[in-house]
Protein backbone atom coordinates (compact mmCIF):
# COMPACT_ATOMS: atom_id res chain seq x y z
CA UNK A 1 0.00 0.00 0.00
CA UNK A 2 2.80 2.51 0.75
CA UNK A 3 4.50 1.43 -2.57
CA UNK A 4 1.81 2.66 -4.02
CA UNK A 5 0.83 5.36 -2.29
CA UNK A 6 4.37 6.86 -2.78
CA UNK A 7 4.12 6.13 -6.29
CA UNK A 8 0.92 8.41 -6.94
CA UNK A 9 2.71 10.96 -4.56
CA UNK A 10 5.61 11.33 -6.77
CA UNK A 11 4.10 11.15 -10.23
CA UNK A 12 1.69 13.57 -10.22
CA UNK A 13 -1.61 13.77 -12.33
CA UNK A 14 -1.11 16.02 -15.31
CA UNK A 15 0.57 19.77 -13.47
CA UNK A 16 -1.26 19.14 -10.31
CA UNK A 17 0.22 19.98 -7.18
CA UNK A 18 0.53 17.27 -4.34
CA UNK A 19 -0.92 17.75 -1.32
CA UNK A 20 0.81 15.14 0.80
CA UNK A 21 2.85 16.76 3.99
CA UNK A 22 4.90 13.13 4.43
CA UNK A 23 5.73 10.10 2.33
CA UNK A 24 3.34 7.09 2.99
CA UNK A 25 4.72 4.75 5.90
CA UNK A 26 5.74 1.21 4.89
CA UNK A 27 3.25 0.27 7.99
CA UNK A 28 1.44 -3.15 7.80
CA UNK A 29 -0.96 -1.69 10.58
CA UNK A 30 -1.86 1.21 8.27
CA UNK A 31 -4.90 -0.08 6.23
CA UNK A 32 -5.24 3.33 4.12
CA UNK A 33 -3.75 6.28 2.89
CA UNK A 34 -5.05 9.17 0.92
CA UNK A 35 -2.81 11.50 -1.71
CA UNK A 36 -4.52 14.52 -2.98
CA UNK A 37 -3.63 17.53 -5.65
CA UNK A 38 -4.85 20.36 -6.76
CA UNK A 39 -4.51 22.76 -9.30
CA UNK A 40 -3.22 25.79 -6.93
CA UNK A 41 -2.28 26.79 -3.94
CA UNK A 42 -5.53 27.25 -1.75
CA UNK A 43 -7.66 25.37 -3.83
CA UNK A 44 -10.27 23.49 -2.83
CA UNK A 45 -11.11 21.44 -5.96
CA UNK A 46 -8.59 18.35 -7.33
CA UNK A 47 -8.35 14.43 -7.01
CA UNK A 48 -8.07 12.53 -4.47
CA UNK A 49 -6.86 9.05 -4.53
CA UNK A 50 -7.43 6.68 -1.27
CA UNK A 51 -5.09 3.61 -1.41
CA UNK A 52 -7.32 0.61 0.76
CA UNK A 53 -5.12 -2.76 1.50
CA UNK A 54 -6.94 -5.99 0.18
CA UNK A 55 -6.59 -9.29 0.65
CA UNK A 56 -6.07 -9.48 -2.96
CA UNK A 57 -3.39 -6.19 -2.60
CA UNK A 58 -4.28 -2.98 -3.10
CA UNK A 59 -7.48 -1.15 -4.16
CA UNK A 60 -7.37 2.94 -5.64
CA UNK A 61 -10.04 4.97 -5.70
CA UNK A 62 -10.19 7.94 -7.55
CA UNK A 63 -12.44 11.06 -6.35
CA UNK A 64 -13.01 14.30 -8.82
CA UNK A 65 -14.10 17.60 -7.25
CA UNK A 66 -14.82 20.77 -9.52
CA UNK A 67 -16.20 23.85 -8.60
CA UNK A 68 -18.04 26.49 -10.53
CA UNK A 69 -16.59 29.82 -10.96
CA UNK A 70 -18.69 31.40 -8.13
CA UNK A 71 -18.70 28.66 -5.77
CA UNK A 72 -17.71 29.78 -2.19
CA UNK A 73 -17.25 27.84 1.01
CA UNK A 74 -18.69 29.04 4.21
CA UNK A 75 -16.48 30.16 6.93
CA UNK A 76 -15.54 27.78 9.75
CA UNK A 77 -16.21 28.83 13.10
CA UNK A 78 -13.32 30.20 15.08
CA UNK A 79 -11.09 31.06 12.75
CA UNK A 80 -10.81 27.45 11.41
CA UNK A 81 -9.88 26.53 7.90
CA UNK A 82 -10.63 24.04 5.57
CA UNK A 83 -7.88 21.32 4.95
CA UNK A 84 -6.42 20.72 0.89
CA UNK A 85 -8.11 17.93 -0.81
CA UNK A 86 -6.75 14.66 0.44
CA UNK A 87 -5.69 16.41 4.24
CA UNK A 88 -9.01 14.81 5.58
C-alpha cells in the first residue's frame, strides 16, 4: 500500500500539485492512505486518490471535485480553515 501510495505521490496527475505533507509509511498496521492535488495553492477542488489494503493487494479509488466559478465555502467557526483535498 505505501509502494503505491508513494508512487501516486511522486508522479503527479497532469501539473497538479501534491498535497501530501509526508511520504506514505511502509506500515502493515496502516490499512489506508489518501494523496490529494490540486490545481493551486488554496484550492479546494482536485483528485483525491485513497489507497485501501486488500486481501487481494491494493485497491485505488479515484475522487473528482470541480467547482463552478462562483462557488464559495462558508467560513468555519473560530477562525478554522478548511484542509487541501486529500488532508481529511
Amino acid at each position: 500500500m505505501s509502494e503505491t501510495g508513494n508512487w501516486l505521490q511522486a508522479n503527479p496527475t497532469g501539473d497538479l500539485i501534491s498535497t501530501a505533507v509526508a511520504p506514505v509509511p511502509d506500515d502493515p498496521m496502516i490499512q489506508s492512505a489518501r494523496v490529494g492535488y490540486i490545481p493551486a495553492e488554496g484550492a479546494q477542488e482536485g483528485i483525491v486518490y485513497t489507497i485501501e489494503r486488500i486481501s487481494e493487494g491494493v485497491a485505488v479509488r479515484a475522487e473528482v471535485a470541480a467547482q463552478t466559478d462562483d462557488a464559495s465555502c462558508p467560513a468555519l467557526p473560530d477562525g478554522g480553515e478548511y484542509g487541501a483535498p486529500g488532508q481529511g
